[in-house]
Protein backbone atom coordinates (compact mmCIF):
# COMPACT_ATOMS: atom_id res chain seq x y z
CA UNK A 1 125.33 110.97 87.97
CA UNK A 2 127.37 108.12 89.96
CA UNK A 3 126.09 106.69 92.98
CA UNK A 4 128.08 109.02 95.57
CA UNK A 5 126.55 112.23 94.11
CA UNK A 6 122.93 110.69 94.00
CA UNK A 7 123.51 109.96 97.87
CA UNK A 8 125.26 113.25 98.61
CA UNK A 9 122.36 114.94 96.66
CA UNK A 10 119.93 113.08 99.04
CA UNK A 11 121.72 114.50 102.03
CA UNK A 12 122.75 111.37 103.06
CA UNK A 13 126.38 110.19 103.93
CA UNK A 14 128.03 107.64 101.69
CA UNK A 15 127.00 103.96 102.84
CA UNK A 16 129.63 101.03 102.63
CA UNK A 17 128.02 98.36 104.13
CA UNK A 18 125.66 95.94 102.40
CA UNK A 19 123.26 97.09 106.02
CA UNK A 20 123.77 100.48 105.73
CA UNK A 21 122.46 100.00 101.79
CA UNK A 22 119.50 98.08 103.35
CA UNK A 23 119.00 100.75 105.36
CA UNK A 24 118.66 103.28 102.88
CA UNK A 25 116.23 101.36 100.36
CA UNK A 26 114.00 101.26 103.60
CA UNK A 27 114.01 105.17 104.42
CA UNK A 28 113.60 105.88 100.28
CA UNK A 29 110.65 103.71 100.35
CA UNK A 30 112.11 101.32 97.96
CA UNK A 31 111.48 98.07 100.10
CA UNK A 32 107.80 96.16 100.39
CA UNK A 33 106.12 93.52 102.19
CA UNK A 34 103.30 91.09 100.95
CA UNK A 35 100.11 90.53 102.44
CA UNK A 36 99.04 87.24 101.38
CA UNK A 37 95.97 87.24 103.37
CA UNK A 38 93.59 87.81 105.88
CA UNK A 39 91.35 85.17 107.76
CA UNK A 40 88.77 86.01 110.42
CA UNK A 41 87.92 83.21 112.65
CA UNK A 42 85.03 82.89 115.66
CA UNK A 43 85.96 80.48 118.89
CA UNK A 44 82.76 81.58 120.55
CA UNK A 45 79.36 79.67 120.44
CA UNK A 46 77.59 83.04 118.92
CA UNK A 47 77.32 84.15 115.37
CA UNK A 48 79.55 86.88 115.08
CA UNK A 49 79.86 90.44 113.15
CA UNK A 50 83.31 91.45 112.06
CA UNK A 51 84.50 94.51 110.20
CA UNK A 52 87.42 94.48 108.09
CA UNK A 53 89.30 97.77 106.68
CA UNK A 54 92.45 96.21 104.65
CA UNK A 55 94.66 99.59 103.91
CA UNK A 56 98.31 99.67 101.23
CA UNK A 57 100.61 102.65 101.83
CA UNK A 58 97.86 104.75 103.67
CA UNK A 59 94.59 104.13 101.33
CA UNK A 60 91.52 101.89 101.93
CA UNK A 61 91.70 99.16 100.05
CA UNK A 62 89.16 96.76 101.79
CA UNK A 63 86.61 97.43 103.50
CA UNK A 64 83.48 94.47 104.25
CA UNK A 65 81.47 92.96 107.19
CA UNK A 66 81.33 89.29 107.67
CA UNK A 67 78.98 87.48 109.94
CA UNK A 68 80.84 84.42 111.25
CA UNK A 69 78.72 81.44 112.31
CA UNK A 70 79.60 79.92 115.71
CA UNK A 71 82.62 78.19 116.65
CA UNK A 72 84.30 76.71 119.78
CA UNK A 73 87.99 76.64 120.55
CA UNK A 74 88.59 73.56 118.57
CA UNK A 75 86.47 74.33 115.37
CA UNK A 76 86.83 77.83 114.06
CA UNK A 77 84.65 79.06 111.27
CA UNK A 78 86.78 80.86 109.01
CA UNK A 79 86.38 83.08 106.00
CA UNK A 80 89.36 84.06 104.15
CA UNK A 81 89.99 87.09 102.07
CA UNK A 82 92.67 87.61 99.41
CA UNK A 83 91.30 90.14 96.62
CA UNK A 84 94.66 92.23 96.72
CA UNK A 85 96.30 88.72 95.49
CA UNK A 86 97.04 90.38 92.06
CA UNK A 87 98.80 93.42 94.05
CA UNK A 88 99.86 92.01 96.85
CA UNK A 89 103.15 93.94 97.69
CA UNK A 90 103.21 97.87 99.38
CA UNK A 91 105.87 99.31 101.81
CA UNK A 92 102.90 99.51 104.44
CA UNK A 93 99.66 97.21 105.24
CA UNK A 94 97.32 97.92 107.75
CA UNK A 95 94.40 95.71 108.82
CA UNK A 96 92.02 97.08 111.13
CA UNK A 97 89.22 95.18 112.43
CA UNK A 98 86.06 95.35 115.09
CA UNK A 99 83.02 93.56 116.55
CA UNK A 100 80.23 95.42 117.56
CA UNK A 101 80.80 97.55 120.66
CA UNK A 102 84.41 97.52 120.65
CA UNK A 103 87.15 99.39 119.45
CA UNK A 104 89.25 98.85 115.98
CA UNK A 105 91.97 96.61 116.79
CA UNK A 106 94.86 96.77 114.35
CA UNK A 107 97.95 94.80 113.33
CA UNK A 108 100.67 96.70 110.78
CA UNK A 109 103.25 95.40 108.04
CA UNK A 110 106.07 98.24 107.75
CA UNK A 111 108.49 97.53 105.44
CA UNK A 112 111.02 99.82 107.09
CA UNK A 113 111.87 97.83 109.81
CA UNK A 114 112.37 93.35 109.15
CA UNK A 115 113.74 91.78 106.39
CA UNK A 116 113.45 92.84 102.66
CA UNK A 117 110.49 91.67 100.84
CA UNK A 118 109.22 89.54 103.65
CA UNK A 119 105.82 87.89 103.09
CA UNK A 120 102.62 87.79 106.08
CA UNK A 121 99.17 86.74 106.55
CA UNK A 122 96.95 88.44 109.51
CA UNK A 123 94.25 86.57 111.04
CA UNK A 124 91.50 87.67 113.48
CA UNK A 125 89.91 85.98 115.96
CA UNK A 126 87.30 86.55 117.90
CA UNK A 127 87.12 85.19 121.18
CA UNK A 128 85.47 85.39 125.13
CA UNK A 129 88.93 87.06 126.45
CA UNK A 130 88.93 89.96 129.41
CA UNK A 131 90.80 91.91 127.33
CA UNK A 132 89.04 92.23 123.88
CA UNK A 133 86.61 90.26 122.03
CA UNK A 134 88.77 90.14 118.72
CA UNK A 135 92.56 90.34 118.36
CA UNK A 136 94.22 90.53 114.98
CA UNK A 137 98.01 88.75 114.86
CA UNK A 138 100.36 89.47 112.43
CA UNK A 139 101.37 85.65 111.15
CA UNK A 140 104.22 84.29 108.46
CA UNK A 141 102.61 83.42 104.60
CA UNK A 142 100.61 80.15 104.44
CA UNK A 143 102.50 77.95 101.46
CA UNK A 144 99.43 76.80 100.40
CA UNK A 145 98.35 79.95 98.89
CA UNK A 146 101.82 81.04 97.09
């Protein structure tokens, strides 16, 4: 079958730019993202619970609780985790975390929308802010770690 009738077949209209091809690998699901990693930091003087849900292409991965020992703005205790390293591309990553008495806070990789194959780390913080006392930030790849 050539590529016109696959397309047609699809119910899509013939593509002939290199954007509109882009475009369709992203709606077919054919483009991913890489999560390198996740690192949970504390800036407050207080130990501090955190837990972690890590979820590819809709399905729990991760899920753990860490207990971060007290930090200031300067020095943040940090754990990282990475055990999807082996696996580390999906078309969608979402990592959800939460302190005690708060809600989940959540940051999201979609592969449909960005560059192809682009690579990010998330890290969450936990913090003394008026709006939340964690935030999770979508970040670029650390070299170090590729």
């Amino acid at each position: 079958m050539k590529r016109r009738q696959v397309l047609a077949a699809l119910g899509t209209s013939t593509l002939t730019s290199a954007a509109g091809c882009a475009t369709l690998e992203a709606e077919l699901g054919l483009r991913t993202d890489s999560l390198e990693a996740v690192t949970l930091a504390n800036s407050v003087a207080d130990t501090f619970g955190v837990s972690l849900e890590v979820a590819r292409n809709g399905s729990i991965i991760h899920q753990s609780t860490h207990h971060l020992e007290p930090g200031t703005e300067e020095e943040r205790p940090q754990v990282t985790v990475t055990e999807w390293r082996d696996n580390p591309k999906a078309q969608r990553w979402t990592v959800r975390a939460k302190v005690p008495n708060s809600d989940w806070r959540a940051a999201t990789i979609d592969a449909s929308r960005g560059s192809e194959d682009e690579c990010y780390s998330v890290a969450v913080v936990t913090g003394d802010w008026p709006e939340s006392p964690l935030f999770v930030l979508l970040q670029g790849c650390d070299s170090i770690n590729r």
